[in-house]
N, C-alpha and C. Protein backbone atom coordinates (compact mmCIF):
# COMPACT_ATOMS: atom_id res chain seq x y z
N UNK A 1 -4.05 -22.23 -10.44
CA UNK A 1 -3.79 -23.65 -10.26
C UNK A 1 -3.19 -23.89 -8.89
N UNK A 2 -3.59 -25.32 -8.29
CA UNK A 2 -3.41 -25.68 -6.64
C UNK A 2 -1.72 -25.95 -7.12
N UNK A 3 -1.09 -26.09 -5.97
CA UNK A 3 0.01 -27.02 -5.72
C UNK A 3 -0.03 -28.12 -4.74
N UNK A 4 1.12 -29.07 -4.71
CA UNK A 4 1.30 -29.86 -3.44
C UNK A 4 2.21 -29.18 -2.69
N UNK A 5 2.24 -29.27 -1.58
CA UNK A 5 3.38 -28.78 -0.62
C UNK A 5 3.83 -29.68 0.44
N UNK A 6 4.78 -30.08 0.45
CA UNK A 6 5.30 -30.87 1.72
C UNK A 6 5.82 -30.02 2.59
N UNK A 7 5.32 -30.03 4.05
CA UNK A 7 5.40 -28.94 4.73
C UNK A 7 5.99 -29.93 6.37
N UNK A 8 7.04 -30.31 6.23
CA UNK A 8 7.82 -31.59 7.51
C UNK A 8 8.45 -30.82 8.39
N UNK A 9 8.23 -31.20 9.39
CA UNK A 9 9.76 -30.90 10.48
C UNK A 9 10.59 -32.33 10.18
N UNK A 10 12.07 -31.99 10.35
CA UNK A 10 13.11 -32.88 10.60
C UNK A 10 14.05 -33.04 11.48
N UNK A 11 15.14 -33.42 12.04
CA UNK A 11 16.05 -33.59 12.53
C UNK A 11 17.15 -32.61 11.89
N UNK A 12 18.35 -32.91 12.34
CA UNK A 12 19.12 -31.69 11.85
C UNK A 12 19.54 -33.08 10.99
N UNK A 13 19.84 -34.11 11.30
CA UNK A 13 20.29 -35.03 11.25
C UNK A 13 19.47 -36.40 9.97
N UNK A 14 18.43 -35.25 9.31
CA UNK A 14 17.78 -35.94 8.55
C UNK A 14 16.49 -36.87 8.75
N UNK A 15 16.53 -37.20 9.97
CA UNK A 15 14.83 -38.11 10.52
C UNK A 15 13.85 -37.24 10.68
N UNK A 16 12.53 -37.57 10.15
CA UNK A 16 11.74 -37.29 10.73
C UNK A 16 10.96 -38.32 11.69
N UNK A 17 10.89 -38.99 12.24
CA UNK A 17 11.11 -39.37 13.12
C UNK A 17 11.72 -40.68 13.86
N UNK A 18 11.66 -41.42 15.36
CA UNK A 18 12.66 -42.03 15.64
C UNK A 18 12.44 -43.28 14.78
N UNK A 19 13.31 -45.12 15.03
CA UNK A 19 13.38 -45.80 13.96
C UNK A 19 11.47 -46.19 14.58
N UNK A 20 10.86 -46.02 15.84
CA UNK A 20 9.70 -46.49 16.14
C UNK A 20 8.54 -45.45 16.02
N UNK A 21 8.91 -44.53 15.01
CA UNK A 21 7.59 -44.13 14.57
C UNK A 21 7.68 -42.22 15.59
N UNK A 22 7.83 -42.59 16.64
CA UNK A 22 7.91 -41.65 17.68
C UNK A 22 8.33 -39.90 17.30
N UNK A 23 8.12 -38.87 17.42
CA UNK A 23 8.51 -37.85 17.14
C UNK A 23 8.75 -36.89 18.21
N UNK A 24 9.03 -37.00 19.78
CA UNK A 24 8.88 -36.99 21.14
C UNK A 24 10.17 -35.76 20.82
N UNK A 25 10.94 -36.08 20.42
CA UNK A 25 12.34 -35.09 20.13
C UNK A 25 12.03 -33.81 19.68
N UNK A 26 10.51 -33.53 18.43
CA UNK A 26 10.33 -32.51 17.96
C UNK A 26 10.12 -31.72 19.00
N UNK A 27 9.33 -31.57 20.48
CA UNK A 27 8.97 -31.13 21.60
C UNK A 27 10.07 -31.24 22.66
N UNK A 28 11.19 -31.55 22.69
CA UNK A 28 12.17 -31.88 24.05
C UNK A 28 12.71 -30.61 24.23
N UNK A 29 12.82 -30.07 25.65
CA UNK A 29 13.22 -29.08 25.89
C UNK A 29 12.28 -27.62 24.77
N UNK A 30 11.35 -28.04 24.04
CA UNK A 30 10.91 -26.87 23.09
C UNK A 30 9.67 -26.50 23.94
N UNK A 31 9.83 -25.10 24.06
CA UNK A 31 7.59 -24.81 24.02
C UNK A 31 8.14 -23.25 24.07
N UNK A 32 8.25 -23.23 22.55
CA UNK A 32 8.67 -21.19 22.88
C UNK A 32 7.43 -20.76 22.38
N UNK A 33 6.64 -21.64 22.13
CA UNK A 33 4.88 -20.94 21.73
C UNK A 33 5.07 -20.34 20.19
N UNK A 34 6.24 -20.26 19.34
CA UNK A 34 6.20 -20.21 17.96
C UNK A 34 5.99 -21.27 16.73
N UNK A 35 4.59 -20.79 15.98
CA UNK A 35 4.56 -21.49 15.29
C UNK A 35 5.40 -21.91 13.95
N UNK A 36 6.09 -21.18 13.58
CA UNK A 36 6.97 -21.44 12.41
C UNK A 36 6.60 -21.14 10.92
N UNK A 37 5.36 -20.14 11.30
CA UNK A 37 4.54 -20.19 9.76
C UNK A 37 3.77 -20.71 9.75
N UNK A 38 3.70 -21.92 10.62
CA UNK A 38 2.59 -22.99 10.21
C UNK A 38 0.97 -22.71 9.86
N UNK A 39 0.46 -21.77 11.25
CA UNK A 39 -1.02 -21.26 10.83
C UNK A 39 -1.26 -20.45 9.12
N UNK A 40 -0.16 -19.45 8.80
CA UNK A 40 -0.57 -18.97 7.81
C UNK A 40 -0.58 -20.04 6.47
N UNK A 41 0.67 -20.67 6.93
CA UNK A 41 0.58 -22.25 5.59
C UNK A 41 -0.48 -23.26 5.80
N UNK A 42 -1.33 -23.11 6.79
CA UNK A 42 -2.33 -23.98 7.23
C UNK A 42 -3.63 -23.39 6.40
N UNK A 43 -3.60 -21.99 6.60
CA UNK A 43 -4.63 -21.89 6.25
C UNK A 43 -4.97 -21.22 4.69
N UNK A 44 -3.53 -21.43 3.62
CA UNK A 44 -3.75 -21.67 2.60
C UNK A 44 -3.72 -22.80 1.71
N UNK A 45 -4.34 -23.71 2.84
CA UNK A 45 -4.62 -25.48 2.52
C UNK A 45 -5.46 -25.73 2.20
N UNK A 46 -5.93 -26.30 1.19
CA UNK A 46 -7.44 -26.68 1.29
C UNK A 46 -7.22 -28.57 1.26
N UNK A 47 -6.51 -28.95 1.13
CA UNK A 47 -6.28 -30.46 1.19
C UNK A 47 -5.45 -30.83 1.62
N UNK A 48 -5.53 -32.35 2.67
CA UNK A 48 -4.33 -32.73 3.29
C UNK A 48 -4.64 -33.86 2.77
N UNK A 49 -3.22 -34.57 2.41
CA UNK A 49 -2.86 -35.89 2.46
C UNK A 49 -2.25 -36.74 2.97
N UNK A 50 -2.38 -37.72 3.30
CA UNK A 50 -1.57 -38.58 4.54
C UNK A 50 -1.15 -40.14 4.54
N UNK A 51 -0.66 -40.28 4.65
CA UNK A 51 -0.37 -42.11 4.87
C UNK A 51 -1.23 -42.55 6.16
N UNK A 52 -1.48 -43.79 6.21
CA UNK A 52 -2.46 -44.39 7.16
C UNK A 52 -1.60 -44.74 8.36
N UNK A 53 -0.72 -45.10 8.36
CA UNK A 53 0.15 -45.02 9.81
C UNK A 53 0.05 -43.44 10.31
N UNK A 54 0.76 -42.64 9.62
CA UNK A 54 0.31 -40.90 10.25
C UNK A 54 -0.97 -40.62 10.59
N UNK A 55 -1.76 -40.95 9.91
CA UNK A 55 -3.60 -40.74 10.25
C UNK A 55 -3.58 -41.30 11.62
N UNK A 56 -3.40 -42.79 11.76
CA UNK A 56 -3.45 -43.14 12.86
C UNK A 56 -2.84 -42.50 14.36
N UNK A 57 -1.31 -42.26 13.96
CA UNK A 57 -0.77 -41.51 14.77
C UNK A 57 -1.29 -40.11 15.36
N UNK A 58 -1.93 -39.79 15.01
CA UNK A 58 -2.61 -38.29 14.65
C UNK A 58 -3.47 -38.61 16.38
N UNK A 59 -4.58 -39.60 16.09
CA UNK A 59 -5.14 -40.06 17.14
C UNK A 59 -4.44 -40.17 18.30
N UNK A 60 -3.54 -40.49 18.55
CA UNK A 60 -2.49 -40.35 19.65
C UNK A 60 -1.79 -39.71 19.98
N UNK A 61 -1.61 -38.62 19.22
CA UNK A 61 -1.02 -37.31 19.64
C UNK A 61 -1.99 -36.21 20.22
N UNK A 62 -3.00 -36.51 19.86
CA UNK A 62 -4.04 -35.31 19.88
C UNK A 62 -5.89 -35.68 20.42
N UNK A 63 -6.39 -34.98 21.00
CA UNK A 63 -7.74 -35.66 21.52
C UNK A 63 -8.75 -34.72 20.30
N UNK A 64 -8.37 -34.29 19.57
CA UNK A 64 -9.43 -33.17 18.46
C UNK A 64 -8.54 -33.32 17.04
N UNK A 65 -9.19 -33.83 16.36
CA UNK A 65 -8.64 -34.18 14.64
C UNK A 65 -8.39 -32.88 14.34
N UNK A 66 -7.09 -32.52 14.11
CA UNK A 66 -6.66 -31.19 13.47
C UNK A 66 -7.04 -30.80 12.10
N UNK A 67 -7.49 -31.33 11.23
CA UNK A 67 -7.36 -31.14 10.18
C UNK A 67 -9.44 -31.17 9.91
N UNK A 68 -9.75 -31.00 10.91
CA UNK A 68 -11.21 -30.94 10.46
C UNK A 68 -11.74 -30.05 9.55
N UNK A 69 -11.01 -29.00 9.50
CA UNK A 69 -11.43 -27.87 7.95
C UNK A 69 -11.01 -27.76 6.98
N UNK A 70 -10.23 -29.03 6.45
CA UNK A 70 -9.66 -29.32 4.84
C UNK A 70 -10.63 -30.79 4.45
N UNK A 71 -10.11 -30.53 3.59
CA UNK A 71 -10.84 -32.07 2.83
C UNK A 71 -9.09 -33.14 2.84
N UNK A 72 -9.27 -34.31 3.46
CA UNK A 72 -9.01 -35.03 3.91
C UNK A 72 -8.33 -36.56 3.07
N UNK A 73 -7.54 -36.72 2.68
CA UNK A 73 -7.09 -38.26 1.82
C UNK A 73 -6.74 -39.29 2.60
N UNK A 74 -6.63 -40.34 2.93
CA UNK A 74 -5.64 -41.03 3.58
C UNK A 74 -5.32 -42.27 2.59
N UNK A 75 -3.98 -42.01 2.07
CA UNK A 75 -3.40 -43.46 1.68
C UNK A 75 -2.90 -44.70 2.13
N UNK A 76 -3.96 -45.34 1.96
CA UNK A 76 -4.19 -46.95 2.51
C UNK A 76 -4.16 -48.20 1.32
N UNK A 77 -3.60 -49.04 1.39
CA UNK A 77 -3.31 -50.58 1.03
C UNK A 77 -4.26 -51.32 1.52
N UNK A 78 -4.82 -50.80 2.61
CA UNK A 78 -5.56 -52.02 3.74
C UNK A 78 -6.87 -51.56 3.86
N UNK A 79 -7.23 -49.97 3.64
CA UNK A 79 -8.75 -49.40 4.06
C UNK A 79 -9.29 -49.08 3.06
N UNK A 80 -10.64 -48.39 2.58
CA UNK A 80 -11.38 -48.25 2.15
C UNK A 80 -12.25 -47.38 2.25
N UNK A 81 -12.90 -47.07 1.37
CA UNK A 81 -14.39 -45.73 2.10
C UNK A 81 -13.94 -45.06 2.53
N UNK A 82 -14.77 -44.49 4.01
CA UNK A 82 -14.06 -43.08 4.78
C UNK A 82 -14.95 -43.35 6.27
N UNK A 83 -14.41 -42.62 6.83
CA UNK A 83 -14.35 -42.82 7.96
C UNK A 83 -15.05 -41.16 8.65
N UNK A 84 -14.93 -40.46 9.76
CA UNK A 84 -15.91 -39.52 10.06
C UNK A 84 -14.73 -38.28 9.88
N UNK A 85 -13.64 -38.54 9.48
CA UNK A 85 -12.37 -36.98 9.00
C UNK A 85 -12.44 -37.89 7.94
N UNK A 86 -11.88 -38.66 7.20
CA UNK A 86 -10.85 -38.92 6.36
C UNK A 86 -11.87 -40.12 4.94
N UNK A 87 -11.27 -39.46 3.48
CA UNK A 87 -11.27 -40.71 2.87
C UNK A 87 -10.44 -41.52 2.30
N UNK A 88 -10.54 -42.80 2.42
CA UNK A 88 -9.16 -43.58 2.33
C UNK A 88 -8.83 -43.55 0.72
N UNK A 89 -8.14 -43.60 0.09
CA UNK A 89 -8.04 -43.58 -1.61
C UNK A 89 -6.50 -45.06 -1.60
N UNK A 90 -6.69 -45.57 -2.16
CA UNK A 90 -5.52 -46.72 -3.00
C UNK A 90 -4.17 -45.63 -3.95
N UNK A 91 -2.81 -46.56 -3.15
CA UNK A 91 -1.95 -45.34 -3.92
C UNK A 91 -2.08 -45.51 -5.68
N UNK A 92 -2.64 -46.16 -6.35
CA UNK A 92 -3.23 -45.93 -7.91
C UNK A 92 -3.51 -44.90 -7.58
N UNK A 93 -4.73 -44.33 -6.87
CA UNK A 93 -5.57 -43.31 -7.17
C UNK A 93 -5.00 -41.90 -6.61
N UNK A 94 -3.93 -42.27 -6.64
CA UNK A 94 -3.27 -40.56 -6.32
C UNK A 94 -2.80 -39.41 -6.76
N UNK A 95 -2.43 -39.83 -8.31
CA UNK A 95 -2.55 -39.16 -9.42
C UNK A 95 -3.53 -38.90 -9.96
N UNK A 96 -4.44 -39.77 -9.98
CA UNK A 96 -6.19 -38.94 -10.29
C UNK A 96 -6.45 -38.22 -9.94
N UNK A 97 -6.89 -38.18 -8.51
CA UNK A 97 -6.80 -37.62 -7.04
C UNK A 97 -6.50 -36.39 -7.60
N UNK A 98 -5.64 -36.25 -7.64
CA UNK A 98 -4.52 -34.69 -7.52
C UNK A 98 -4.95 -34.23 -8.86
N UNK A 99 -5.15 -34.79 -10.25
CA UNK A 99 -5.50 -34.27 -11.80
C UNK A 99 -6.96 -33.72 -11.62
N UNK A 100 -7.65 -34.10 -10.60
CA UNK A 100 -8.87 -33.27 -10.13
C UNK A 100 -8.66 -32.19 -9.33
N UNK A 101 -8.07 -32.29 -8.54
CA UNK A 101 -8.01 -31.42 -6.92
C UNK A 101 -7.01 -30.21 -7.06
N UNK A 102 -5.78 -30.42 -8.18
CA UNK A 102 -4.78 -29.45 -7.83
C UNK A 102 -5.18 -28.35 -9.11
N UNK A 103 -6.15 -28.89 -9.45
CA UNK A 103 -6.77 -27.57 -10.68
C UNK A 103 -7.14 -26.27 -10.11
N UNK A 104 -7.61 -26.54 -8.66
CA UNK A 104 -7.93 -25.28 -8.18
C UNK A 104 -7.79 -25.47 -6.43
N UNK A 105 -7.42 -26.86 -5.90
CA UNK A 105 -7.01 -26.45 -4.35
C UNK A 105 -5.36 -26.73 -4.17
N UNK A 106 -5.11 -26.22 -3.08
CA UNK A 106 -3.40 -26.42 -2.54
C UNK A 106 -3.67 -27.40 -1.60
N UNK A 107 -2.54 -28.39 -1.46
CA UNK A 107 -2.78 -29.60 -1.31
C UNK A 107 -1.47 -29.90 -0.11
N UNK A 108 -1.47 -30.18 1.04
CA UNK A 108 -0.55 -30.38 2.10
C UNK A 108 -0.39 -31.97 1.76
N UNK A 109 0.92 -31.64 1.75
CA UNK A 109 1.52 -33.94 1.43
C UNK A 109 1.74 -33.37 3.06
N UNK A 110 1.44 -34.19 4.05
CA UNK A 110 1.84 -34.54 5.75
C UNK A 110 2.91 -35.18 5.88
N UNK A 111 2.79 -36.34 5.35
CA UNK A 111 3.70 -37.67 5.58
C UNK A 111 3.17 -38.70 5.79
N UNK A 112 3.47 -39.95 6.14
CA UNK A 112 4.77 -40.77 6.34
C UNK A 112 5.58 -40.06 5.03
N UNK A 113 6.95 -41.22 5.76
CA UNK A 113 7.55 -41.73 4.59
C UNK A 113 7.75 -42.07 3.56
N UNK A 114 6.62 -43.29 4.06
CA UNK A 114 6.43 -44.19 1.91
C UNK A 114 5.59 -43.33 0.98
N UNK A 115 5.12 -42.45 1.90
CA UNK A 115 3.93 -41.43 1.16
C UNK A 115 4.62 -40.46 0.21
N UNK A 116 5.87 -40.00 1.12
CA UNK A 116 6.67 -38.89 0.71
C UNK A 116 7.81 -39.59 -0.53
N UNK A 117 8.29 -40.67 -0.05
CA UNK A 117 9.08 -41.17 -0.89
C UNK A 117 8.32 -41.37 -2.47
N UNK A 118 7.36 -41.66 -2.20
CA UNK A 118 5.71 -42.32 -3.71
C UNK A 118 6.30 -40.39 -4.25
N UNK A 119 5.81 -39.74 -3.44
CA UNK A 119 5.44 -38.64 -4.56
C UNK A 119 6.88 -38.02 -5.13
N UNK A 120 8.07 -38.13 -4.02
CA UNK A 120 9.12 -37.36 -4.60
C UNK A 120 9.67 -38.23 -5.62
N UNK A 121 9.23 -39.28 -6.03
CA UNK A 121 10.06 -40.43 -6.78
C UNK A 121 9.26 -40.56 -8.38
N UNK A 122 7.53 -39.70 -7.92
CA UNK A 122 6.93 -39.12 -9.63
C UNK A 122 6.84 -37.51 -9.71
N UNK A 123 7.59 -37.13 -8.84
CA UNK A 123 7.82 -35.27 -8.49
C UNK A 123 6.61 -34.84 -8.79
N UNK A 124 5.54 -35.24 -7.85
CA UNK A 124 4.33 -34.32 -7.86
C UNK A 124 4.78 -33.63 -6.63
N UNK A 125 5.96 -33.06 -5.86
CA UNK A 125 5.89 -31.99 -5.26
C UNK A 125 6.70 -30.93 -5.68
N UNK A 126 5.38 -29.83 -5.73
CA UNK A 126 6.03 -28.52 -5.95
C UNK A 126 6.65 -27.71 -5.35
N UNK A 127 6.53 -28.08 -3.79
CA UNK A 127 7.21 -26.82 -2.94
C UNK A 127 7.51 -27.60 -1.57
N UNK A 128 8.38 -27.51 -1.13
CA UNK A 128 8.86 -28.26 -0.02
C UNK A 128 9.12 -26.90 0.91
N UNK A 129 8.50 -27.10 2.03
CA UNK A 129 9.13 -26.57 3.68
C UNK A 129 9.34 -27.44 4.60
N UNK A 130 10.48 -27.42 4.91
CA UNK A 130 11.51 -27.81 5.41
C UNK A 130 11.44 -27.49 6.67
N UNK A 131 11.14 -27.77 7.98
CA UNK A 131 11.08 -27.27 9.08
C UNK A 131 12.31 -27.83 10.19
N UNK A 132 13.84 -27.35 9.97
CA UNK A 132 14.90 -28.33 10.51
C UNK A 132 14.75 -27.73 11.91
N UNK A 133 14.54 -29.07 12.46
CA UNK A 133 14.77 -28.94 14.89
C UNK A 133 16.69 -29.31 14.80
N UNK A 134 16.79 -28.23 15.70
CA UNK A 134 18.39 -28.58 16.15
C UNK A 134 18.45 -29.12 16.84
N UNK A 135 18.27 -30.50 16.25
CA UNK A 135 18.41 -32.13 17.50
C UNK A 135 19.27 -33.07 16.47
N UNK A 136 20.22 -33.77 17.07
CA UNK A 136 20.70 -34.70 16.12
C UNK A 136 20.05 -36.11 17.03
N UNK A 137 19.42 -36.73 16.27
CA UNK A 137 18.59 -38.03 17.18
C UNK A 137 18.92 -39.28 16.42
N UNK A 138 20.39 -39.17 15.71
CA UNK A 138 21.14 -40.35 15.58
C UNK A 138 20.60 -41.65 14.47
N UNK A 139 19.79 -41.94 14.94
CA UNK A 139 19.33 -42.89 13.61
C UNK A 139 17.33 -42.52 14.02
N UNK A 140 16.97 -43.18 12.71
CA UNK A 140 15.15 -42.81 12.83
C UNK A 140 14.86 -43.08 11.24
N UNK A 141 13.66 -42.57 10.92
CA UNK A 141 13.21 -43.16 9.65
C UNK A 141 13.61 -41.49 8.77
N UNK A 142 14.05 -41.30 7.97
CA UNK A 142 15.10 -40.60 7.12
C UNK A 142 13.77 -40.06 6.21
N UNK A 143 14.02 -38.54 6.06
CA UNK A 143 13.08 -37.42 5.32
C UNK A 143 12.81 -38.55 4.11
N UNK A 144 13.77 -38.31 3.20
CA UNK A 144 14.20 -38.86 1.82
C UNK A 144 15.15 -39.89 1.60
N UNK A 145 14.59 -40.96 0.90
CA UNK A 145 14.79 -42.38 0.54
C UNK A 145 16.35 -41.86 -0.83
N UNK A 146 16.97 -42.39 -1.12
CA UNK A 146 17.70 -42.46 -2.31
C UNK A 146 16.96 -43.00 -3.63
N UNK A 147 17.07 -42.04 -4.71
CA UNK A 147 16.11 -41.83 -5.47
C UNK A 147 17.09 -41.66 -6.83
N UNK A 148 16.84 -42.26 -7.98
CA UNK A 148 17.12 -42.16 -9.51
C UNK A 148 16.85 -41.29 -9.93
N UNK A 149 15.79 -40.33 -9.74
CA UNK A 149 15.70 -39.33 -10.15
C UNK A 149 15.98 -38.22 -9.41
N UNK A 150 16.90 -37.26 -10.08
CA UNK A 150 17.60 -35.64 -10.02
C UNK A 150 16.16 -34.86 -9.81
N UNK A 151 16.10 -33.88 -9.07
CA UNK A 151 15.40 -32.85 -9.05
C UNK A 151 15.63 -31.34 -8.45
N UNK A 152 16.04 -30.59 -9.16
CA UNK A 152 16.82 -29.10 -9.13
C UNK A 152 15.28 -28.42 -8.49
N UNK A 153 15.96 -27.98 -7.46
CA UNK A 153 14.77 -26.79 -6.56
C UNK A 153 15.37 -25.55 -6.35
N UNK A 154 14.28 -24.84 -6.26
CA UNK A 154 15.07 -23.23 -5.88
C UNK A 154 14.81 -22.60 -4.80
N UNK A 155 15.83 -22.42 -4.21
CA UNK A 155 15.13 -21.73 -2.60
C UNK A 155 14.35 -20.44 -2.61
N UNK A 156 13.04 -20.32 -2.13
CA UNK A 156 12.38 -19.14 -2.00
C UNK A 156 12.11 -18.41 -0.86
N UNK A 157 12.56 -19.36 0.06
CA UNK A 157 12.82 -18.38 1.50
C UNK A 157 13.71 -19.50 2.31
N UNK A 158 13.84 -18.66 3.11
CA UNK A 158 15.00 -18.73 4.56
C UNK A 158 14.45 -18.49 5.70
N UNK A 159 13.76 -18.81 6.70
CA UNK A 159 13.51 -18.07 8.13
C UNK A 159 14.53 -18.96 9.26
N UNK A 160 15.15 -18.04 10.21
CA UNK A 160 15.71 -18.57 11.18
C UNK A 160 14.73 -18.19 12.24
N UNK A 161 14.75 -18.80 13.22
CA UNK A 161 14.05 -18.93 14.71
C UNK A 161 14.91 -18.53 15.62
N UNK A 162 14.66 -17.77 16.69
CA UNK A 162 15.11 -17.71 18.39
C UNK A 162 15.82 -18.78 18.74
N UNK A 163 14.61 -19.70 18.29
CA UNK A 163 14.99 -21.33 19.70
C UNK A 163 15.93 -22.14 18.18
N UNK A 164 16.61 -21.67 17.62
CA UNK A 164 17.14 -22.51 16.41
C UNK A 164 16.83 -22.95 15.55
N UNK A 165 15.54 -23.25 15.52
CA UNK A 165 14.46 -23.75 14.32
C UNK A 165 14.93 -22.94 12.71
N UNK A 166 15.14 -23.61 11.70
CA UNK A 166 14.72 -23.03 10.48
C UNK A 166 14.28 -23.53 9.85
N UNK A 167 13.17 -22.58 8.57
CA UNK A 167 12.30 -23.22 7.62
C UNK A 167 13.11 -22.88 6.67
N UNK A 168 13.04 -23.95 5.46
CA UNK A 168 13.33 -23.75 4.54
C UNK A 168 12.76 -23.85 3.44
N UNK A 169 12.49 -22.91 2.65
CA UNK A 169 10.90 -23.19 1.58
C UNK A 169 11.81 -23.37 0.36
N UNK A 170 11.67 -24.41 -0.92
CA UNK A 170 12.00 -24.64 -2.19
C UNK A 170 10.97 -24.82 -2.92
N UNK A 171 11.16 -24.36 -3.87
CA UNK A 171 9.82 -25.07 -5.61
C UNK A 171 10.90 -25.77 -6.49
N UNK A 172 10.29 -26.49 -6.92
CA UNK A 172 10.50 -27.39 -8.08
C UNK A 172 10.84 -26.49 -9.41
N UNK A 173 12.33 -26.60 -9.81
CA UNK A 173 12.10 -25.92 -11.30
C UNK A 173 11.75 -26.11 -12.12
């Protein structure tokens, strides 16, 4: 059976990124050429999911759609169909979505926010990595929303970095 995995960099300070969307801090003063795990967690992905502001953003960070060798979601309010990477799905359909897909693929939650906040608030995530930058960048849009519901995780790894970076991997008990 697949899982979801939320797999974020953050702030030390809790943002992932600034209050305008921006993530310019994850890169300041950084280029030690380490990935953080990321390729090997990349490439036991077979699905990414995303909010439609991040999709978009994606385009502006990058001139080549990264994610061209997974199968592709984007959660949209406003879109429809699909586009030449991505198909758009309605957040209704995200629990369907996943009662098909996580039977047998592993499933990358990306982000936004409201994306992350939607799933940690019906705990369809099973495993969180945690990717904390030693930057405190003061105010920005915050990992995790305040939430009614408790959820006990267990840490399954620890990596520290050179340049300060640590991952922190949890599952859901």
């Amino acid at each position: 059976m697949g899982k979801v995995v939320l797999y974020i960099a953050q702030s030390l300070d809790g943002y992932i990124s600034r209050e305008d969307g921006s993530i310019d801090w994850l890169w300041d003063g950084q280029d030690s050429g380490t990935d953080y795990g990321f390729e090997a967690f990349f490439n036991q992905m077979d699905t990414v999911i995303l909010g439609r502001k991040t999709y978009e953003q994606i385009f502006e960070l990058t001139s080549e759609f990264p994610y061209q060798s997974k199968d592709v979601y984007v959660v949209s309010r406003t879109k429809e169909g699909h586009d030449s990477y991505a198909t758009f799905i309605q957040p209704e359909q995200i629990l369907p979505l996943l009662n098909v897909i996580k039977a047998d693929k592993n499933i990358w939650l990306v982000g936004g926010a409201q994306l992350i906040d939607h799933f940690v608030s019906m705990g369809l995530i099973d495993e969180y990595h945690l990717a904390i930058q030693p930057t405190l960048i003061g105010s920005g849009i915050p990992l995790f929303k305040p939430h009614q519901k408790e959820q006990q995780l267990d840490l399954l790894r620890t990596e520290k970095f050179d340049d300060g970076m640590i991952v922190l991997t949890y599952q859901l008990k």
